[in-house]
Protein backbone atom coordinates (compact mmCIF):
# COMPACT_ATOMS: atom_id res chain seq x y z
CA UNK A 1 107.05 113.48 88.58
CA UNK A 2 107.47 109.57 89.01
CA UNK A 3 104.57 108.44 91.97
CA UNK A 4 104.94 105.47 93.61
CA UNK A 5 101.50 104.37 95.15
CA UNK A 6 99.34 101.69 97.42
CA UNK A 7 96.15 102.86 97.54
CA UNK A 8 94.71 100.21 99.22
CA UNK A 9 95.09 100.12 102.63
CA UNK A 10 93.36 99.22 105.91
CA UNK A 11 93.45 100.95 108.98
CA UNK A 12 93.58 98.98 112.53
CA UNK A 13 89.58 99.54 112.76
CA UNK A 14 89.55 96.40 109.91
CA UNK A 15 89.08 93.10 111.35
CA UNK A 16 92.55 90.76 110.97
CA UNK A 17 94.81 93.84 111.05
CA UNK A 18 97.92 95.03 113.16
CA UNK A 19 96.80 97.21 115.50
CA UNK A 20 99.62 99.22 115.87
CA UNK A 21 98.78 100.98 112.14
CA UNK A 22 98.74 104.75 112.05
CA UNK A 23 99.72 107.50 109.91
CA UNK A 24 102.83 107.67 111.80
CA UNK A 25 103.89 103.88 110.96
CA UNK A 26 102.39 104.00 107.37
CA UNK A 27 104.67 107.44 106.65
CA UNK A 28 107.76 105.79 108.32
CA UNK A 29 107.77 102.23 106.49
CA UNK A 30 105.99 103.97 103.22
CA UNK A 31 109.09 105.83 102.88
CA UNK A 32 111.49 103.04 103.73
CA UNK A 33 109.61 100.70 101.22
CA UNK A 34 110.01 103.99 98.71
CA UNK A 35 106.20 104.81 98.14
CA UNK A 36 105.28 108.14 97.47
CA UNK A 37 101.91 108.21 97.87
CA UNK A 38 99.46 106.10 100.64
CA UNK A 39 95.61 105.67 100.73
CA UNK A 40 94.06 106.54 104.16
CA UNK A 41 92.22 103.11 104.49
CA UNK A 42 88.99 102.86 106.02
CA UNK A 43 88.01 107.09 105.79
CA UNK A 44 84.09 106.12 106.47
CA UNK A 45 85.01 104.46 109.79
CA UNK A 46 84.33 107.02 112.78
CA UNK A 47 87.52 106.85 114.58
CA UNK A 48 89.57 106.59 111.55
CA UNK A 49 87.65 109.89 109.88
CA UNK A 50 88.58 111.57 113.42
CA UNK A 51 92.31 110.86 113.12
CA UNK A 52 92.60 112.12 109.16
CA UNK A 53 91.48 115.17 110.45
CA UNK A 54 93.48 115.53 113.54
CA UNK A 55 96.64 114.30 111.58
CA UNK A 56 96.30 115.10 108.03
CA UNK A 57 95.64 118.46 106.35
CA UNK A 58 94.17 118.34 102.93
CA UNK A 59 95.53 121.17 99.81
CA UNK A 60 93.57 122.65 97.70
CA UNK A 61 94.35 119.45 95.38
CA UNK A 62 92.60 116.95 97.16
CA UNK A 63 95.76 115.35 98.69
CA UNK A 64 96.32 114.55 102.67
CA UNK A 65 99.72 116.01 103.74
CA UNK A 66 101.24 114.69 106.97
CA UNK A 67 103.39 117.28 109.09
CA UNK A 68 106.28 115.67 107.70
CA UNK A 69 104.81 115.94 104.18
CA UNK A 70 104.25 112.86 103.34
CA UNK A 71 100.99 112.41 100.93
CA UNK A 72 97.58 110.65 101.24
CA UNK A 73 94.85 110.33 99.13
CA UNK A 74 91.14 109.94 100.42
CA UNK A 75 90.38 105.89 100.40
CA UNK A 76 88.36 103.54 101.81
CA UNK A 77 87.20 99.75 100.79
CA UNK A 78 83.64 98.39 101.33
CA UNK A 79 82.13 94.85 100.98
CA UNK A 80 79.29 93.98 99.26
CA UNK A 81 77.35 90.94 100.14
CA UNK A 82 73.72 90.39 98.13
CA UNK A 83 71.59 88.49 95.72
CA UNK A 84 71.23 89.33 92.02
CA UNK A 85 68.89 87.18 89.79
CA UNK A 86 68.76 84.77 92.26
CA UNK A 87 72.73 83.84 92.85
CA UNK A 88 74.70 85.32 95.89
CA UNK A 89 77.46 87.52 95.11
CA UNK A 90 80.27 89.26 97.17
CA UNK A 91 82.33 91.86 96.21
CA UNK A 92 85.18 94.02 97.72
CA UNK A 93 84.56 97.77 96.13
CA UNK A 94 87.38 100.64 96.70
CA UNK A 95 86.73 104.23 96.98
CA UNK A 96 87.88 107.38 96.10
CA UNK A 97 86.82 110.92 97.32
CA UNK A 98 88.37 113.77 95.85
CA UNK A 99 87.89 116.15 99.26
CA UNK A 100 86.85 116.13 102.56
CA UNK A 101 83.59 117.16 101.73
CA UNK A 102 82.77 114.67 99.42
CA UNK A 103 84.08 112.40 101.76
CA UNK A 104 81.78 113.47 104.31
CA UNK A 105 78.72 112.93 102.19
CA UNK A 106 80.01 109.22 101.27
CA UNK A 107 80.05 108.76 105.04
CA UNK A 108 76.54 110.31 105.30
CA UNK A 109 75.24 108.18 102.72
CA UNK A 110 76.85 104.89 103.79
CA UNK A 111 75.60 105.62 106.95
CA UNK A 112 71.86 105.14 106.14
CA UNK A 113 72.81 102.13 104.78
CA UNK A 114 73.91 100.13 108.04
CA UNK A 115 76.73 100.53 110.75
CA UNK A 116 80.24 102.01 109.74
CA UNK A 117 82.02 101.84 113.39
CA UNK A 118 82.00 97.88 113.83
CA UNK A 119 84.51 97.39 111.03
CA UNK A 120 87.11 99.61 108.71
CA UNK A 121 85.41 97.39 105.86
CA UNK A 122 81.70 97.53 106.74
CA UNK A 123 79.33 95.02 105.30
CA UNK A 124 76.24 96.16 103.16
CA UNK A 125 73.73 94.49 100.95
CA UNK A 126 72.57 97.01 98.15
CA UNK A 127 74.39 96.24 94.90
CA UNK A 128 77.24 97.34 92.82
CA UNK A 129 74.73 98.93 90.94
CA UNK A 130 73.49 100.57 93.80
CA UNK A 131 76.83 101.46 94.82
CA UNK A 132 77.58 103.20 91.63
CA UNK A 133 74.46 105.03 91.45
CA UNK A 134 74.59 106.57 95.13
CA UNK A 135 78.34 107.54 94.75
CA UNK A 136 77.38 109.13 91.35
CA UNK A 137 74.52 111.02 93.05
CA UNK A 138 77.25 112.61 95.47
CA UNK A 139 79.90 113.41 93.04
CA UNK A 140 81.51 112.44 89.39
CA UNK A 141 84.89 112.63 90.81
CA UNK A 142 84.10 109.88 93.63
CA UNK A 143 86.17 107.08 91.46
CA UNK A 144 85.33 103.03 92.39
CA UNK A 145 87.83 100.41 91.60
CA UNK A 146 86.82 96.76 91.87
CA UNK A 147 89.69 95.55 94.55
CA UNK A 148 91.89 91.81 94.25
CA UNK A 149 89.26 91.16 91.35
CA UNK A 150 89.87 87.55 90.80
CA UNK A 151 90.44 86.21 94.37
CA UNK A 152 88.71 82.82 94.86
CA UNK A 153 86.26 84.88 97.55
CA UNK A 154 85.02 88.08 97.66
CA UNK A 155 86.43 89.82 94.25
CA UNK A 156 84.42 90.63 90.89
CA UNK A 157 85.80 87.21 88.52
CA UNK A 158 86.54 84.88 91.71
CA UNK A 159 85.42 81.75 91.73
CA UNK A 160 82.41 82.13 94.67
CA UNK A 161 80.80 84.83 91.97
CA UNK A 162 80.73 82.81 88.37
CA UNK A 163 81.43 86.18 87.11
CA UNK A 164 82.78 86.51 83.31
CA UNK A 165 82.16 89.87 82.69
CA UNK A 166 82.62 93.33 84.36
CA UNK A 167 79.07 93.80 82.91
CA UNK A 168 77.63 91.14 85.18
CA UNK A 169 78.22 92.64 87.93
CA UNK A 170 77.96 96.50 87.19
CA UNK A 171 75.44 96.05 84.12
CA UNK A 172 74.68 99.66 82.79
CA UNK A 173 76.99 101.51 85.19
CA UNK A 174 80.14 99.42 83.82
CA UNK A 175 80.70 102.44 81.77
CA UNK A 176 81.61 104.56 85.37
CA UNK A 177 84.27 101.53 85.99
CA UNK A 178 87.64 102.41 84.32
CA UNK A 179 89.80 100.22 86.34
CA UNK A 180 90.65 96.79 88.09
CA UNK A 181 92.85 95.96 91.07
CA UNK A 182 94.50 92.81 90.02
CA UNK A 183 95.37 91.18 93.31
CA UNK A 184 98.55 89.40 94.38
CA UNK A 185 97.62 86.01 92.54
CA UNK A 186 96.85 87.54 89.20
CA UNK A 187 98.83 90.18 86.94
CA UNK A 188 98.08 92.38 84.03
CA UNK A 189 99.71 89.46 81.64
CA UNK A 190 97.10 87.40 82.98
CA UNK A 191 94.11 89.36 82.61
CA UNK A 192 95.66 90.62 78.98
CA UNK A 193 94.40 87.12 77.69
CA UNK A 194 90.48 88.15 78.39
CA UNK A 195 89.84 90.73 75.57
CA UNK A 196 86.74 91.51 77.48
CA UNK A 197 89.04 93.46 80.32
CA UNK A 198 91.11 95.22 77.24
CA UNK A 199 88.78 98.62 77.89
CA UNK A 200 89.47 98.60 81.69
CA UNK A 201 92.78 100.18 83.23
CA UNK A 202 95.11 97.60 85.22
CA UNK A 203 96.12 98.85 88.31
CA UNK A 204 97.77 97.03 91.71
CA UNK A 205 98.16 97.52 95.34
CA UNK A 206 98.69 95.61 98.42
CA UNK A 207 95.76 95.48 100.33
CA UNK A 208 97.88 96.00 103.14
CA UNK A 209 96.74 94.68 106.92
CA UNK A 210 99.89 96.12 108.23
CA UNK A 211 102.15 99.19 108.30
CA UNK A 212 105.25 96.55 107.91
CA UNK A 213 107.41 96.58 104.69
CA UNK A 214 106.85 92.75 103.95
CA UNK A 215 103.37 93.76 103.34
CA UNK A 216 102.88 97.39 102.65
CA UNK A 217 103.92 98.49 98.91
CA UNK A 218 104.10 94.90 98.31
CA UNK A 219 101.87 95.82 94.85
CA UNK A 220 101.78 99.11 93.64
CA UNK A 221 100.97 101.56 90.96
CA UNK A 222 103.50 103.95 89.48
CA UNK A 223 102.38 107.12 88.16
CA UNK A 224 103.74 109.88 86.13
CA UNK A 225 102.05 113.48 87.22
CA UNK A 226 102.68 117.25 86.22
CA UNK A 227 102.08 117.55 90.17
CA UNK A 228 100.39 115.07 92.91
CA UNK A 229 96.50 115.81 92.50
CA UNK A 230 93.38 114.48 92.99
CA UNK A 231 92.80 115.58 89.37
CA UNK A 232 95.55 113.85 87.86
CA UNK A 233 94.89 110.93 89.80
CA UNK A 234 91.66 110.20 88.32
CA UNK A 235 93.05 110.98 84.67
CA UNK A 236 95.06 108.68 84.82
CA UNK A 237 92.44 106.15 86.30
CA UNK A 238 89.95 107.03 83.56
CA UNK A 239 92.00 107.45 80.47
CA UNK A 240 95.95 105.76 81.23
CA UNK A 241 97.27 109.20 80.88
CA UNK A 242 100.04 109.32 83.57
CA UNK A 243 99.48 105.58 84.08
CA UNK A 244 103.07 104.37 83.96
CA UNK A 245 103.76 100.82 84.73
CA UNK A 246 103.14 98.82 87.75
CA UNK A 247 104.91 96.81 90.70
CA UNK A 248 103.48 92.98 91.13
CA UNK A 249 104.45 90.13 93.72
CA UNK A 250 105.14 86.99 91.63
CA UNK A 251 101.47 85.07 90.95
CA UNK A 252 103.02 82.32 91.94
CA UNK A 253 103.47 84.01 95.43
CA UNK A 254 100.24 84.86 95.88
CA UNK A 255 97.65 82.51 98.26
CA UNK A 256 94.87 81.81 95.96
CA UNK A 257 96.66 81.12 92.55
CA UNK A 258 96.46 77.17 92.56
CA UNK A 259 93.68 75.38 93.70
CA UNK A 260 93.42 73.34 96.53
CA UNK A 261 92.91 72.24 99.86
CA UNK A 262 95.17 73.54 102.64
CA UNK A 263 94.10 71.13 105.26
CA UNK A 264 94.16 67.89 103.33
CA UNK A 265 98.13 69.88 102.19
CA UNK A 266 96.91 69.12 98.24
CA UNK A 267 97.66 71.84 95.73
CA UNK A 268 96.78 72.18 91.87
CA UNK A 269 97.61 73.69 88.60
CA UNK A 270 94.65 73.89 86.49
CA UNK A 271 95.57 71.11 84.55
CA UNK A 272 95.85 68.90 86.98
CA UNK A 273 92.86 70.71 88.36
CA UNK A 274 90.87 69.65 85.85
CA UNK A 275 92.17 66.23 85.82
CA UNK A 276 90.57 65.29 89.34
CA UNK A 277 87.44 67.32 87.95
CA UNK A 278 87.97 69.84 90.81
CA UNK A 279 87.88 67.48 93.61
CA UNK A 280 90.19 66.81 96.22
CA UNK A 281 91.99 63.71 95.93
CA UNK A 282 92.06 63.66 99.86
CA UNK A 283 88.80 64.41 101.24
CA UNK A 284 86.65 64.20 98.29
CA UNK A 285 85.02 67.24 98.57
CA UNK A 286 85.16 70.62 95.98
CA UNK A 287 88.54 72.29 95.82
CA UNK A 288 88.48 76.18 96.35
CA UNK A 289 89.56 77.07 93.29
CA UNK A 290 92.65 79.29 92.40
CA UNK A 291 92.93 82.42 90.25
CA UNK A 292 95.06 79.78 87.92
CA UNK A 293 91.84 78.05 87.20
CA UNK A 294 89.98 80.55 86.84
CA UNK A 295 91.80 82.90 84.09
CA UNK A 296 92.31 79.79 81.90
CA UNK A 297 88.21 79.08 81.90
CA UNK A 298 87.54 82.16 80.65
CA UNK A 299 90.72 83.39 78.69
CA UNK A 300 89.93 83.70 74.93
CA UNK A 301 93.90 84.69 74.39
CA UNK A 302 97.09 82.50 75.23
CA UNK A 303 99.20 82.12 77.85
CA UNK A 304 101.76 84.36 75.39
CA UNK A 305 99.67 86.72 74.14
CA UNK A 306 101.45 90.70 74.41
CA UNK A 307 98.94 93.62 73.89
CA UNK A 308 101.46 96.16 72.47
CA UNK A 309 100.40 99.11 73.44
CA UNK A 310 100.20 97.35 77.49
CA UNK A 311 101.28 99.45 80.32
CA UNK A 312 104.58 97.38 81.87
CA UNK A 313 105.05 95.50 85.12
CA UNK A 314 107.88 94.09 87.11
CA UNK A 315 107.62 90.97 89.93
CA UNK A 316 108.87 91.46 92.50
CA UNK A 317 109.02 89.77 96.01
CA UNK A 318 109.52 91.91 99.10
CA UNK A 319 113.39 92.09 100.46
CA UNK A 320 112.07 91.17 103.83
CA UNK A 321 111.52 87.58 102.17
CA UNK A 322 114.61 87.27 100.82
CA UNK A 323 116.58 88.06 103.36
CA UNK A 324 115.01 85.55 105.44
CA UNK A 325 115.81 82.84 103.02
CA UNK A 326 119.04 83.63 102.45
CA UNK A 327 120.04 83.35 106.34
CA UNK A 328 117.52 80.40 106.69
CA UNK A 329 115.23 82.85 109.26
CA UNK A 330 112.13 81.67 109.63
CA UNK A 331 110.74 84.97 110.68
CA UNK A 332 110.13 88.28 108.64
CA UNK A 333 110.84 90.29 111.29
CA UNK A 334 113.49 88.53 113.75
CA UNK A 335 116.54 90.65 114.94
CA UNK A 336 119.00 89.45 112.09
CA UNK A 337 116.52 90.12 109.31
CA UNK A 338 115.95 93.62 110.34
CA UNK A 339 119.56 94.00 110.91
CA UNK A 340 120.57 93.35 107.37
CA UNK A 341 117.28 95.19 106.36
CA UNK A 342 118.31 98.44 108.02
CA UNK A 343 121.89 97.67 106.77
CA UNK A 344 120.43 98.27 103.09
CA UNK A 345 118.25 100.89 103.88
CA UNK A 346 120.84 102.90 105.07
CA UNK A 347 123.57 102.26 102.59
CA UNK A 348 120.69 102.94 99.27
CA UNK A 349 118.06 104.67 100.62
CA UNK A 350 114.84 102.47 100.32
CA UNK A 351 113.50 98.93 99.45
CA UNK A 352 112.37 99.86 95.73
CA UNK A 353 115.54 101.79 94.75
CA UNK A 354 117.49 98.19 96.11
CA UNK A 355 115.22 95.45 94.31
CA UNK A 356 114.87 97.58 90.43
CA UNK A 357 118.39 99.51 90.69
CA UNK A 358 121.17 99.12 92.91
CA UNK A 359 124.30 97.39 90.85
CA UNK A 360 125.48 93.81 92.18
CA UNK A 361 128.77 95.19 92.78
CA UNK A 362 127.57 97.80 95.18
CA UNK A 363 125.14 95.32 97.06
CA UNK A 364 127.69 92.56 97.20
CA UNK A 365 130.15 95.16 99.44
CA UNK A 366 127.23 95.55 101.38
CA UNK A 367 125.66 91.88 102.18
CA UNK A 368 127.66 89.70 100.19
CA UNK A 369 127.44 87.60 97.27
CA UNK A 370 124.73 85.35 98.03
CA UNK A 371 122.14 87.92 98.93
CA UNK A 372 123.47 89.73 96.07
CA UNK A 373 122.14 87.02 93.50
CA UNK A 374 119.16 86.39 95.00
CA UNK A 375 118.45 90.26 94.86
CA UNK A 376 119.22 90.11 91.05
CA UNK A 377 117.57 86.83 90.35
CA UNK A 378 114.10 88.62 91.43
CA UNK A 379 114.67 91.91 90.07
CA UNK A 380 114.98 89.58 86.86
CA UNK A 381 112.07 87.74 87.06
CA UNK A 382 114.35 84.24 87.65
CA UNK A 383 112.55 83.40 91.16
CA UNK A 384 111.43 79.38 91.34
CA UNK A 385 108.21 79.67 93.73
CA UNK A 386 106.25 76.91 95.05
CA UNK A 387 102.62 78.42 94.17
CA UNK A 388 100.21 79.39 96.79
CA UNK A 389 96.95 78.11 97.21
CA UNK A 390 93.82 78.34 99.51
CA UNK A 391 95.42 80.47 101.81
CA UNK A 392 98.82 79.60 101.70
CA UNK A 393 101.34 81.89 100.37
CA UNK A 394 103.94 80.73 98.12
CA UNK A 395 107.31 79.36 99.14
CA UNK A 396 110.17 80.77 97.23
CA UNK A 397 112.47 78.45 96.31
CA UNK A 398 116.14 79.03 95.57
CA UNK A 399 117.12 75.32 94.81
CA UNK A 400 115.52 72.01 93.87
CA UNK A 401 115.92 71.23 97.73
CA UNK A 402 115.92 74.39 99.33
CA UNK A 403 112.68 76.60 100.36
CA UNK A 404 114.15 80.37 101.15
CA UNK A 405 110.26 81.62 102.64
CA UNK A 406 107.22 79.39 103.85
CA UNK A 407 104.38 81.44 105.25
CA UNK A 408 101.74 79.51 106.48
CA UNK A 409 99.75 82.35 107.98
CA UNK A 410 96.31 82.64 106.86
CA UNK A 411 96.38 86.66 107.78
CA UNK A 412 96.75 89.22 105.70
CA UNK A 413 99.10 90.88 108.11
């Protein structure tokens, strides 16, 4: 049974998030972007724990079931914010709860910890060693993934931590950490090169703000189960078993890859980086430095190096995007871009099943021959993209003079 998940999600109790996200929205777009499988976002949050319960009803196998059966899994995604040997650090932590009841006593313990109804991800200041040790004390099934972990802020190798090694940061409880969340700006290629990340599973997901399809399912992990459990779940977390191959945007794409400085419009490779020793040009003050420059400071592999026994991954960036290049829209969701959105939809099913399979031919009678290519060109991995940096999302670029996307939005959403 082929499982398509994004198990990171926030509800519309997070700060900088549509407020128009329920279970409802996530089930409708979830299946039109082809997922199979949806975190809850935000369970410890008060409100958001009261509509799980009033909308979801959980099987003996750990998994939320909507009354139109679609399936949820127990998730939530906490920040971290505290000093260790002296040097701030601040890290975004996901969790896993294999019931309600464990659930409940994450809530209960979080709660003597500080606030959980002023934000879907509350703030705390114990450390991930703290973190690991409490959930431990609750369960062995409660499973923590270190989210977007080399985003310039808040993430586990980002540049604000000087982080090399999962060690630093978890110490003695790194061996209860069996797998990363990559983020949009990085992808298992990229953290391949540090041999130091080779015992840690590579998993992704979108971090979604929004119910939308340009944003949910935008990253996601694919996973190959006897049946949907809790159980399985966590195998294939802790041991790759039923760990089958994941679903990236482009890095390029993403809005910390490059370093740079949005506001003085100057943008970086890490060669060129490193050429201007980190400062901008412009202003003259630090760059915030990109995912780029940080994998190649502390990769101890090449740029080509293959790990054979790897799980897979395929780029991809949403249709949404495409479309809007295509017709020269300049927004995601204007009338024409959901028009030819639905169009597809209709005619194949969902947005996955059109991006990895659907023939030319067959699109082509649909939308045409342009669309067509530009569909196959990123099911390919033959995208051009203008790389993001300090906020900015990438521009995807179909010629030398022609930008299809430009999102300028510092949002998640």
């Amino acid at each position: 049974m082929e499982i398509i998940a994004d198990l990171q999600i926030h509800s519309k109790h997070s700060r900088a998030t549509s407020k128009d996200i329920s279970f409802q929205n996530l089930e409708k777009y979830g299946r039109v972007k082809g997922l199979d499988l949806l975190g809850t976002g935000d369970f410890q949050h008060p409100l958001q724990f009261k509509s799980i319960n009033e909308e979801l009803k959980e099987d003996e196998n750990g998994i939320l079931w909507s009354k139109t059966k679609f399936p949820f899994l127990w998730q939530t995604e906490i920040s971290l914010i505290y000093t260790d040997n002296g040097k701030g650090q601040r890290i975004h932590h996901l969790i896993f709860s294999p019931n309600k009841e464990v659930a409940k006593q994450i809530i209960d313990a979080l709660s003597k910890k500080g606030r959980l109804d002023y934000d879907g991800r509350p703030i705390f200041g114990f450390t991930s060693v703290e973190l690991v040790d409490m959930m431990r004390a609750i369960s062995e099934d409660i499973e923590i993934i270190p989210a977007h972990v080399w985003t310039s802020h808040f993430s586990l190798m980002g540049e604000y931590n000087q982080l090399s090694r999962v060690e630093d940061c978890f110490k003695e409880n790194t061996k209860y950490i069996h797998a990363l969340e990559t983020g949009m700006s990085s992808n298992p290629a990229d953290n391949r090169r540090l041999s130091v990340l080779d015992k840690f599973q590579l998993v992704s997901f979108s971090d979604a703000h929004s119910h939308w399809p340009w944003r949910l399912g935008r990253e996601a992990t694919i996973f190959d189960f006897s049946e949907l459990s809790y159980k399985n779940f966590l195998k294939a977390i802790r041991t790759g078993k039923g760990l089958k191959n994941t679903i990236e945007t482009y890095t390029f794409y993403g809005k910390y890859h490059y370093s740079g400085h949005r506001n003085c419009g100057v943008s970086f490779s890490p060669e060129e980086s490193k050429e201007h020793n980190q400062i901008c040009p412009k202003c003259g003050n630090k760059l915030t430095i990109g995912v780029a420059d940080r994998i190649e400071k502390l990769a101890d592999r090449p740029v080509d190096y293959k790990r054979g026994n790897a799980v897979p991954f395929v780029s991809l960036v949403p249709l949404h995007e495409l479309i809007s290049g295509v017709y020269d829209i300049k927004q995601l969701y204007s009338k024409k871009v959901w028009e030819i959105y639905s169009k597809l939809i209709k005619e194949f099913g969902n947005e996955f099943s059109i991006l990895l399979n659907v023939s030319r031919e067959s699109l082509i009678k649909i939308v045409g021959e342009k669309l067509a290519n530009v569909i196959l060109r990123n099911r390919d991995g033959n995208l051009r993209i203008k790389p993001g940096f300090d906020g900015v999302y990438g521009q995807v670029i179909l010629n030398e003079d022609e930008i299809v996307t430009e999102q300028k939005s510092l949002t998640s959403y």
